[in-house]
N, C-alpha and C. Protein backbone atom coordinates (compact mmCIF):
# COMPACT_ATOMS: atom_id res chain seq x y z
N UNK A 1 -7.45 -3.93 -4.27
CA UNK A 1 -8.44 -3.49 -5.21
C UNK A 1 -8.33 -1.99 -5.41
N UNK A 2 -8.45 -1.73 -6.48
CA UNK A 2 -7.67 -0.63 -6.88
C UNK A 2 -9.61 0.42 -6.61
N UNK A 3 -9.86 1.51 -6.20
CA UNK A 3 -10.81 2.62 -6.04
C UNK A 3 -11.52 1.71 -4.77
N UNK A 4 -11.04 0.85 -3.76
CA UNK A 4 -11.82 0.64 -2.67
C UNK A 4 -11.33 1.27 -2.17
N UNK A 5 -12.39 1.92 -0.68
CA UNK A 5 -12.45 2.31 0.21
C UNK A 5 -11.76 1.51 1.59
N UNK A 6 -10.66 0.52 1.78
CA UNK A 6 -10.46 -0.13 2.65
C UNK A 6 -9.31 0.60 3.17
N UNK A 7 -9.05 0.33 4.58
CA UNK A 7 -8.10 1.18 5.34
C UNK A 7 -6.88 -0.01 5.19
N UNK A 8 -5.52 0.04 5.14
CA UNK A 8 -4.77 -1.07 5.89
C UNK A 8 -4.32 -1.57 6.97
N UNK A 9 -3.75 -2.39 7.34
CA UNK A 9 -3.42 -3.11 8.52
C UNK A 9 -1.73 -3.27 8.48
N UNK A 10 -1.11 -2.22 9.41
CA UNK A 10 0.86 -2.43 9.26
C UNK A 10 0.64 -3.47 9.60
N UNK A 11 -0.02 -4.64 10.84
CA UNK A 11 0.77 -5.47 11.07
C UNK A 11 0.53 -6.59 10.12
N UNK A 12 -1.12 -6.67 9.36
CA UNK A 12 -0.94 -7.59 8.57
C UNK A 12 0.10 -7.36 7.43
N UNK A 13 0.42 -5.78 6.89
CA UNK A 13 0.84 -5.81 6.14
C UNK A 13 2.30 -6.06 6.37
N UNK A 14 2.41 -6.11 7.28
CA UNK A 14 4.00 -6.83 7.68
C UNK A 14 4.15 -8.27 7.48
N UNK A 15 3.21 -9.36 8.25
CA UNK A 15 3.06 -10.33 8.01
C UNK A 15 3.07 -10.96 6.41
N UNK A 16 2.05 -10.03 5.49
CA UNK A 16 2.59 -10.20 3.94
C UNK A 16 3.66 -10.04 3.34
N UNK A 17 4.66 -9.14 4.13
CA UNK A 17 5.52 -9.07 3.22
C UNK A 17 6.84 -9.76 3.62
N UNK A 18 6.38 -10.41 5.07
CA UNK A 18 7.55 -11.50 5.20
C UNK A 18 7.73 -12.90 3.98
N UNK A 19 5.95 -13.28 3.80
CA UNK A 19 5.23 -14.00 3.14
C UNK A 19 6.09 -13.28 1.88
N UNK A 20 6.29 -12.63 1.02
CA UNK A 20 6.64 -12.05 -0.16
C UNK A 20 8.46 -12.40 -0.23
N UNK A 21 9.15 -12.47 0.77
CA UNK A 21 10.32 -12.86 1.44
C UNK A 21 10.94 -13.88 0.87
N UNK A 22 9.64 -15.20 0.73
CA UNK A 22 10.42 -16.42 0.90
C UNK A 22 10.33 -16.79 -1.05
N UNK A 23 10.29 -16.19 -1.57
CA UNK A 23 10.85 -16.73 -2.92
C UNK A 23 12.07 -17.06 -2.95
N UNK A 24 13.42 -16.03 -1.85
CA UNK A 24 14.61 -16.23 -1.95
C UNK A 24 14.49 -17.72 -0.74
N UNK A 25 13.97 -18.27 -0.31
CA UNK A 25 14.56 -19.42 0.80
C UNK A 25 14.55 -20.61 0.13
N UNK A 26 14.88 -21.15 0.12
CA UNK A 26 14.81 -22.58 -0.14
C UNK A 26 13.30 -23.60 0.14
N UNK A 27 12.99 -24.15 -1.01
CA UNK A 27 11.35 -24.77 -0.75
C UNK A 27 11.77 -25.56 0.28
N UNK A 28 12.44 -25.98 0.98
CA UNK A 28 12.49 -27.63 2.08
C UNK A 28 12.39 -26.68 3.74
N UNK A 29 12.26 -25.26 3.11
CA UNK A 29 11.53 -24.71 4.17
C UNK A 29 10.67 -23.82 4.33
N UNK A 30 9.71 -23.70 3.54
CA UNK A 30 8.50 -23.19 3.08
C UNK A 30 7.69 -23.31 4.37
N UNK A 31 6.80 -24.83 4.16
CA UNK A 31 6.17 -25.24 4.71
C UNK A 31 6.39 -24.96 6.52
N UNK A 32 7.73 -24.95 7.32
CA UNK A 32 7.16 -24.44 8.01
C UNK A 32 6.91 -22.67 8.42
N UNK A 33 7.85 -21.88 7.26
CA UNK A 33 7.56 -20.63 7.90
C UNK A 33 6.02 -20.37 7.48
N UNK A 34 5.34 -21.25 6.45
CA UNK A 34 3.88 -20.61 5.79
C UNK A 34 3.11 -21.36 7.07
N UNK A 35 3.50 -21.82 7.97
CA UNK A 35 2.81 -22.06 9.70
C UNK A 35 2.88 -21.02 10.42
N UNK A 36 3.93 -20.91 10.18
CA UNK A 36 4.84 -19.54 11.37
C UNK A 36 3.37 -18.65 11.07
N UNK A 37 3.82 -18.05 9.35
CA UNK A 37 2.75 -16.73 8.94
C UNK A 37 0.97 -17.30 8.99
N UNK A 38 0.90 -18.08 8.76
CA UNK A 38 -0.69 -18.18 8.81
C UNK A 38 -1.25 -18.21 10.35
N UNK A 39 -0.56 -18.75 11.35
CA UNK A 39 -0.87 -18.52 12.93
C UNK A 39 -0.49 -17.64 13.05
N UNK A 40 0.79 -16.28 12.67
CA UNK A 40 0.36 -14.80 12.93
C UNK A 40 -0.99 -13.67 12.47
N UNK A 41 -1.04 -14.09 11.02
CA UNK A 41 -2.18 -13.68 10.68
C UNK A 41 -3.41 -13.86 11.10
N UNK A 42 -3.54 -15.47 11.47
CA UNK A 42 -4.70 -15.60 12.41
C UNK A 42 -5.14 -14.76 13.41
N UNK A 43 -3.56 -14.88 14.26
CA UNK A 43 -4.12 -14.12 15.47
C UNK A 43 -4.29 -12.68 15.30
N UNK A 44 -3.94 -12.23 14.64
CA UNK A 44 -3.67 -10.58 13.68
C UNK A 44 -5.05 -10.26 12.94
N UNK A 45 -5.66 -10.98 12.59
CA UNK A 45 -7.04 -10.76 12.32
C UNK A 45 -8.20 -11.23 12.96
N UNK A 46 -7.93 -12.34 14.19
CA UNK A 46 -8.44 -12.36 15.30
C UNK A 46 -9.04 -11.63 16.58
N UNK A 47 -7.55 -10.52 16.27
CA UNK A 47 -7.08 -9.60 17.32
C UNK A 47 -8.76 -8.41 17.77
N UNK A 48 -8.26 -7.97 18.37
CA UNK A 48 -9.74 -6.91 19.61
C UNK A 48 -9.48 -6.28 18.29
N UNK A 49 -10.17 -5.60 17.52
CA UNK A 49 -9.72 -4.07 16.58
C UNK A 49 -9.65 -3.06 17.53
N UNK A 50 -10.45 -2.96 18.50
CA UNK A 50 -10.65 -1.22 19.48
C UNK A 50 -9.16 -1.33 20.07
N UNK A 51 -8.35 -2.53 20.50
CA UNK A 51 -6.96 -2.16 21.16
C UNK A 51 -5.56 -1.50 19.73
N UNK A 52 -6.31 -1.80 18.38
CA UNK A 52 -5.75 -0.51 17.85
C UNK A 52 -5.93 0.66 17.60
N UNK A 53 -7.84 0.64 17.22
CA UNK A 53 -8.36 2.00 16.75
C UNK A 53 -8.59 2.74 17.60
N UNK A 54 -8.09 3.90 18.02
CA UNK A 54 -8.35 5.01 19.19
C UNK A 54 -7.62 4.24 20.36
N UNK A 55 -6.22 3.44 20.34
CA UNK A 55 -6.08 3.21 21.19
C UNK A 55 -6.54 1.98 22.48
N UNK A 56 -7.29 1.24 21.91
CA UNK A 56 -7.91 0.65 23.33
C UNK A 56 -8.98 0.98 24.18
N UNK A 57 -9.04 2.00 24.09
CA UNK A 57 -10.17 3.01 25.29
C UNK A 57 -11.35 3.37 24.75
């Protein structure tokens, strides 16, 4: 969203852009890397936030 105030996330934004990746793969294997990425993201937005912001402490 273009004039929000939101910070980003490298690792989600890593996770998206593997996701952005698979136009070149072949569809008969979609389905399982969009497992692979949705259980990283899970746990990636699951995750403690304080063990990134300031470190943990």
């Amino acid at each position: 969203m273009s004039g929000s105030n939101q910070q980003s996330d490298a690792a989600v934004d890593a996770i998206v852009a593997r996701a952005a990746h698979m136009a070149i793969l072949a569809t008969s294997r979609h389905n399982a890397i969009y497992e692979t990425l949705l259980t990283d993201l899970q746990q990636e937005l699951d995750a403690d936030p304080s063990s990134v912001v300031g470190g943990g402490s």
